[in-house]
Protein backbone atom coordinates (compact mmCIF):
# COMPACT_ATOMS: atom_id res chain seq x y z
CA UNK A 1 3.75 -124.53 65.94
CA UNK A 2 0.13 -124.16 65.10
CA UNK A 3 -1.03 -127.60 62.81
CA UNK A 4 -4.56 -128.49 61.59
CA UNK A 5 -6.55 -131.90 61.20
CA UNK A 6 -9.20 -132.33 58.86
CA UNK A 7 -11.59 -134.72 60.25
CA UNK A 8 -15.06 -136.91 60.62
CA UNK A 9 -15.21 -138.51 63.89
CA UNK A 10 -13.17 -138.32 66.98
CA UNK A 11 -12.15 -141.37 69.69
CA UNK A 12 -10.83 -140.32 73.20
CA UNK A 13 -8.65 -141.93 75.62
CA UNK A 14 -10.55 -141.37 79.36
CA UNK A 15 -7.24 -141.58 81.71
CA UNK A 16 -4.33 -139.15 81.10
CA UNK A 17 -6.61 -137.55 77.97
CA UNK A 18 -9.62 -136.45 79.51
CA UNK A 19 -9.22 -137.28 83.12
CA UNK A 20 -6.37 -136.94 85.28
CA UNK A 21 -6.31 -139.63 87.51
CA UNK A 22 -2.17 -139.91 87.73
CA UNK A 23 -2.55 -139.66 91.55
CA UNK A 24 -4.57 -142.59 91.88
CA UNK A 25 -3.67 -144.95 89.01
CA UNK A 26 -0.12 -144.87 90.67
CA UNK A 27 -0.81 -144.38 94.36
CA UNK A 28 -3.04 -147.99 93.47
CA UNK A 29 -0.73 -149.94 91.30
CA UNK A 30 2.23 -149.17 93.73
CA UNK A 31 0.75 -151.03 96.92
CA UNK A 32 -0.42 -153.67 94.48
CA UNK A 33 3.38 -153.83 93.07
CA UNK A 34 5.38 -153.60 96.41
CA UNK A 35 4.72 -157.62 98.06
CA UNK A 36 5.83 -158.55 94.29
CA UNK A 37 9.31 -156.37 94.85
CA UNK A 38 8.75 -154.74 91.97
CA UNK A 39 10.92 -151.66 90.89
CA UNK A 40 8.56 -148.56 90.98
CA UNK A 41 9.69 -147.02 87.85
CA UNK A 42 8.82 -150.27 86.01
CA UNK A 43 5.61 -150.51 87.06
CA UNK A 44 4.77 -146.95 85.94
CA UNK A 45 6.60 -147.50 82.56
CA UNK A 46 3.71 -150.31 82.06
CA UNK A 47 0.18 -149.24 83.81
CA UNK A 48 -0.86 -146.37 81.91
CA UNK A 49 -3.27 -147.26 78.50
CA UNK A 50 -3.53 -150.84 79.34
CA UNK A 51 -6.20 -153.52 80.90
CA UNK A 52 -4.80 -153.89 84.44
CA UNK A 53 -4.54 -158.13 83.95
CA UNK A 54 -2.23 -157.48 80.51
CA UNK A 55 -0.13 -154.51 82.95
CA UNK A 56 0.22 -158.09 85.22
CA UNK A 57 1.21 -160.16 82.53
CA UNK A 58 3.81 -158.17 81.69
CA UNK A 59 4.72 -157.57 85.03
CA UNK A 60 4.37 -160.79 86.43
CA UNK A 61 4.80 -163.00 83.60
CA UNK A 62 5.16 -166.37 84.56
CA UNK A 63 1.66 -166.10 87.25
CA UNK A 64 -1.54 -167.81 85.50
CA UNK A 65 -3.88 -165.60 83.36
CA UNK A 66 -6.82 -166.61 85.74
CA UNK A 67 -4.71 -165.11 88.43
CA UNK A 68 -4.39 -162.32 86.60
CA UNK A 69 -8.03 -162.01 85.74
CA UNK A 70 -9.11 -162.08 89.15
CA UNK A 71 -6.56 -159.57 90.70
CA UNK A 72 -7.81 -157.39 87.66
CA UNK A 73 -11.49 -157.85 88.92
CA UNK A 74 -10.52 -156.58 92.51
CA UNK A 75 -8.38 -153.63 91.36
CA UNK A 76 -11.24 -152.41 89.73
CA UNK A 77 -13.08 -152.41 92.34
CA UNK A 78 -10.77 -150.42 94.16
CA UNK A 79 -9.94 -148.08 91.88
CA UNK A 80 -14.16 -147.25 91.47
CA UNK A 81 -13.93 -146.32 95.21
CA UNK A 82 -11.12 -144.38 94.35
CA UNK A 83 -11.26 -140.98 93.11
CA UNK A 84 -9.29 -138.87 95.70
CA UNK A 85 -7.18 -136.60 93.34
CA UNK A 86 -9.27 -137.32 89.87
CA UNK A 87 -9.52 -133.95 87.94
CA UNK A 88 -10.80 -132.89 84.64
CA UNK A 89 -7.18 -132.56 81.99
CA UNK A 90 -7.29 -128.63 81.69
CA UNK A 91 -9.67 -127.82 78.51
CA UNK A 92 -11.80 -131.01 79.06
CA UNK A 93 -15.17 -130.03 79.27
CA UNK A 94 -14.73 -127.35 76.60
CA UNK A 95 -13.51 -129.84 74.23
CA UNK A 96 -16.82 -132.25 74.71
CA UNK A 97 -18.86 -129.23 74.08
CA UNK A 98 -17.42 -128.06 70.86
CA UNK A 99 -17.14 -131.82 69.54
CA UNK A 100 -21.06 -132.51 70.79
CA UNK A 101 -22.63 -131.79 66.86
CA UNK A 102 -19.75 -134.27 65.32
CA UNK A 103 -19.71 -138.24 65.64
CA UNK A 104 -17.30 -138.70 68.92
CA UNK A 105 -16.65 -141.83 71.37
CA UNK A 106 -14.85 -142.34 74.64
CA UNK A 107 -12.23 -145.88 73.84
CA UNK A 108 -10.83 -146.88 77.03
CA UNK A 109 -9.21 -149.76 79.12
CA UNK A 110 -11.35 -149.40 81.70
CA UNK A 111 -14.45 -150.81 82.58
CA UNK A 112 -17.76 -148.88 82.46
CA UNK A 113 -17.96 -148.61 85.66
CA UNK A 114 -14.73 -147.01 86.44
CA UNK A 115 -15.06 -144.84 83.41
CA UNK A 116 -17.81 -143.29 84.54
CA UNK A 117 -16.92 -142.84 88.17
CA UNK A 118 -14.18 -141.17 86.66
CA UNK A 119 -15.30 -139.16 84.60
CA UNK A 120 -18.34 -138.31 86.99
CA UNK A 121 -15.34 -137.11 89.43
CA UNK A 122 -14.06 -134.87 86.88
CA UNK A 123 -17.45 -133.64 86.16
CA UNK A 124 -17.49 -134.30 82.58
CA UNK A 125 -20.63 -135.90 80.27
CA UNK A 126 -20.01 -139.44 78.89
CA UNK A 127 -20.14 -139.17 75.35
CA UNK A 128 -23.07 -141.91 74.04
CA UNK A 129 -21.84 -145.30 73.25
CA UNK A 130 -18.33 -145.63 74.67
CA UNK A 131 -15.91 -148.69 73.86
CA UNK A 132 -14.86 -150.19 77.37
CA UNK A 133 -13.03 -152.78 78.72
CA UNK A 134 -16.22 -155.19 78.45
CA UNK A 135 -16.37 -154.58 74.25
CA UNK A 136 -12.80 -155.61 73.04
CA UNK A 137 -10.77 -159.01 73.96
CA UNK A 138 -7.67 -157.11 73.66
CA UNK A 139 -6.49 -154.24 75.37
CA UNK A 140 -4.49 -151.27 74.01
CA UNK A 141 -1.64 -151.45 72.20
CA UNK A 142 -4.23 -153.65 69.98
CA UNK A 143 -6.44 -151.50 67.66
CA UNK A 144 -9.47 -153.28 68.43
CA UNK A 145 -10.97 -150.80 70.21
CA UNK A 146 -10.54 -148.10 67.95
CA UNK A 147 -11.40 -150.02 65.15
CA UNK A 148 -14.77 -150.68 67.00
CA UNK A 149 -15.47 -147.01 67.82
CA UNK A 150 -14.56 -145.91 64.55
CA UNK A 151 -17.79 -148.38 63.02
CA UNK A 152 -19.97 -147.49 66.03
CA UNK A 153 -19.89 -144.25 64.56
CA UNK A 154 -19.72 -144.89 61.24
CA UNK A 155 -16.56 -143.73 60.09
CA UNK A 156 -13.69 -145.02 58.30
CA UNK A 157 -10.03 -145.04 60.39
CA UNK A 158 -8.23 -142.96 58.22
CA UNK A 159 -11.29 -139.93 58.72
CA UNK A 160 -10.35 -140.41 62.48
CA UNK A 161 -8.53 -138.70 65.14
CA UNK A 162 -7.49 -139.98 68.08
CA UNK A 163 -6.34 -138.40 70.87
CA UNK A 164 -4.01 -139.96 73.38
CA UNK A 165 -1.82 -139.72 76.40
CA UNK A 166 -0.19 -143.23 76.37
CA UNK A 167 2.37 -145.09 74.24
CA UNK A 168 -0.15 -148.37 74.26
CA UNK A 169 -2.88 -145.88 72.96
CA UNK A 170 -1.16 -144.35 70.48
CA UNK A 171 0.45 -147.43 69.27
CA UNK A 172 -3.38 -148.75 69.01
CA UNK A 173 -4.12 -145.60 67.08
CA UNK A 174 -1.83 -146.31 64.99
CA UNK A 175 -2.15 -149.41 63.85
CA UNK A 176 -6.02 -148.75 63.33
CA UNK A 177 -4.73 -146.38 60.40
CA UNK A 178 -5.76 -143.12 62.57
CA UNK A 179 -3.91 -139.86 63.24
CA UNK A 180 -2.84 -139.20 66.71
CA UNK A 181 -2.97 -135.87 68.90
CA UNK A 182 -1.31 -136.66 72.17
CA UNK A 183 -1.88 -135.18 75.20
CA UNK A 184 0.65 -134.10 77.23
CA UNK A 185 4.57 -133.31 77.18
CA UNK A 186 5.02 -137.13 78.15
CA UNK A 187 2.78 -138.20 74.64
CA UNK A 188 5.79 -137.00 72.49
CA UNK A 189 8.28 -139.85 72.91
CA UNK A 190 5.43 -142.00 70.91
CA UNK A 191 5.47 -139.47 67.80
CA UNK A 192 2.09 -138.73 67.52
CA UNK A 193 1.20 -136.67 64.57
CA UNK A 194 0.96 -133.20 66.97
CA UNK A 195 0.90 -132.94 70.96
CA UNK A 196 -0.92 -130.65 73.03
CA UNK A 197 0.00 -130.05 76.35
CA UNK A 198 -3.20 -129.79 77.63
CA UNK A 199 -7.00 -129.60 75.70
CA UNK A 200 -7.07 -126.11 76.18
CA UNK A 201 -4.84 -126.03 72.67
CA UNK A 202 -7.23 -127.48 71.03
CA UNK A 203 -9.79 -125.54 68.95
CA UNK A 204 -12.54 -127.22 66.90
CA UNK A 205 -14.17 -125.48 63.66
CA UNK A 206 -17.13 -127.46 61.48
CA UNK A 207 -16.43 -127.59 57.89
CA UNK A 208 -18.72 -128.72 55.40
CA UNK A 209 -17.75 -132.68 55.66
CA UNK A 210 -16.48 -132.68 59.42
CA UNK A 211 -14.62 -130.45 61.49
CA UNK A 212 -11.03 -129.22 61.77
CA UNK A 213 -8.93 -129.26 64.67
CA UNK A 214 -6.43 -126.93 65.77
CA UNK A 215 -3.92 -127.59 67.82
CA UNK A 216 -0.97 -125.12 68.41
């Protein structure tokens, strides 16, 4: 079913949105989980969208935030070095071109650093002034982030659109007061307002006070 957005300003998700870094995001957090005994499917129920120390805290929830903190630090790291099986999400680069004239941001959990390895592996542009992990003090589901995009740019919340992969995301989205486009068939069990599979559904026209998206 074919549904369109009217919009001013768009905020990305990197991981599962833009990039496709599934391989390594759970090829990582597995070894990390396995001297814990930690059941796989658990662990992958609670990595994707978040800060890696908050994925620990919920995880491991009775280990010191410091501990936490510092673990984070060197999974980081590894994941920078990381990029064996990161692709561009089909439609990707498209997408940034056709948004380029309109007020747009990257909001992720990760770090700068990792963001842009990333999204240098999956040969796509940064978008000026993203939100990272070093802007917010709370991760995703908190709307901080988005709620800092969104005045980076200028733009009230509700003349947002977000687009999202995760349940943390969208749950951020949403309590930001934005709409939600998520990304992918596994997006739907969050109810965003319309899912794409991919960003190849997506189709941006300018109109006189934005744009509008179409996403069928």
């Amino acid at each position: 079913m074919t549904q369109t957005f009217h919009a001013r300003a768009a905020l990305l998700d990197m991981d599962g949105t833009l990039v496709d870094s599934t391989a390594v995001v759970e090829r990582l957090w597995l070894a990390w989980a396995e001297p814990h005994g930690l059941d796989p499917e658990f662990v992958l129920s609670v990595v994707h969208g978040r800060q890696g120390h908050q994925s620990m805290a919920i995880m491991l929830p009775d280990r010191p935030h410091e501990e936490n903190l510092a673990e984070n630090r060197a999974m980081l790291e590894r994941e920078s070095g990381d990029v064996d099986g990161v692709v561009e999400v089909p439609g990707a680069a498209a997408f940034l071109q056709a948004l380029a004239p309109f007020p747009h941001a990257i909001v992720t959990s990760a770090d700068d650093r990792l963001m842009r390895v990333r999204m240098g592996a999956a040969e796509l542009g940064v978008p000026t002034g993203p939100v990272t992990a070093e802007h917010v003090s709370a991760s995703k589901p908190d709307p901080e982030g988005f709620l800092l995009g969104a005045a980076r740019l200028g733009a009230d919340p509700a003349d947002c659109i977000v687009f999202e992969d995760s349940g943390a995301g969208i749950q951020a989205a949403r309590a930001a007061g934005m709409r939600v486009i998520g990304v992918g068939a596994g997006s739907a069990a969050h109810s965003p307002d319309a899912v794409v599979a991919d960003l190849t559904h997506v189709t941006i026209t300018p109109a006189p006070d934005g744009f509008v998206l179409t996403v069928d």
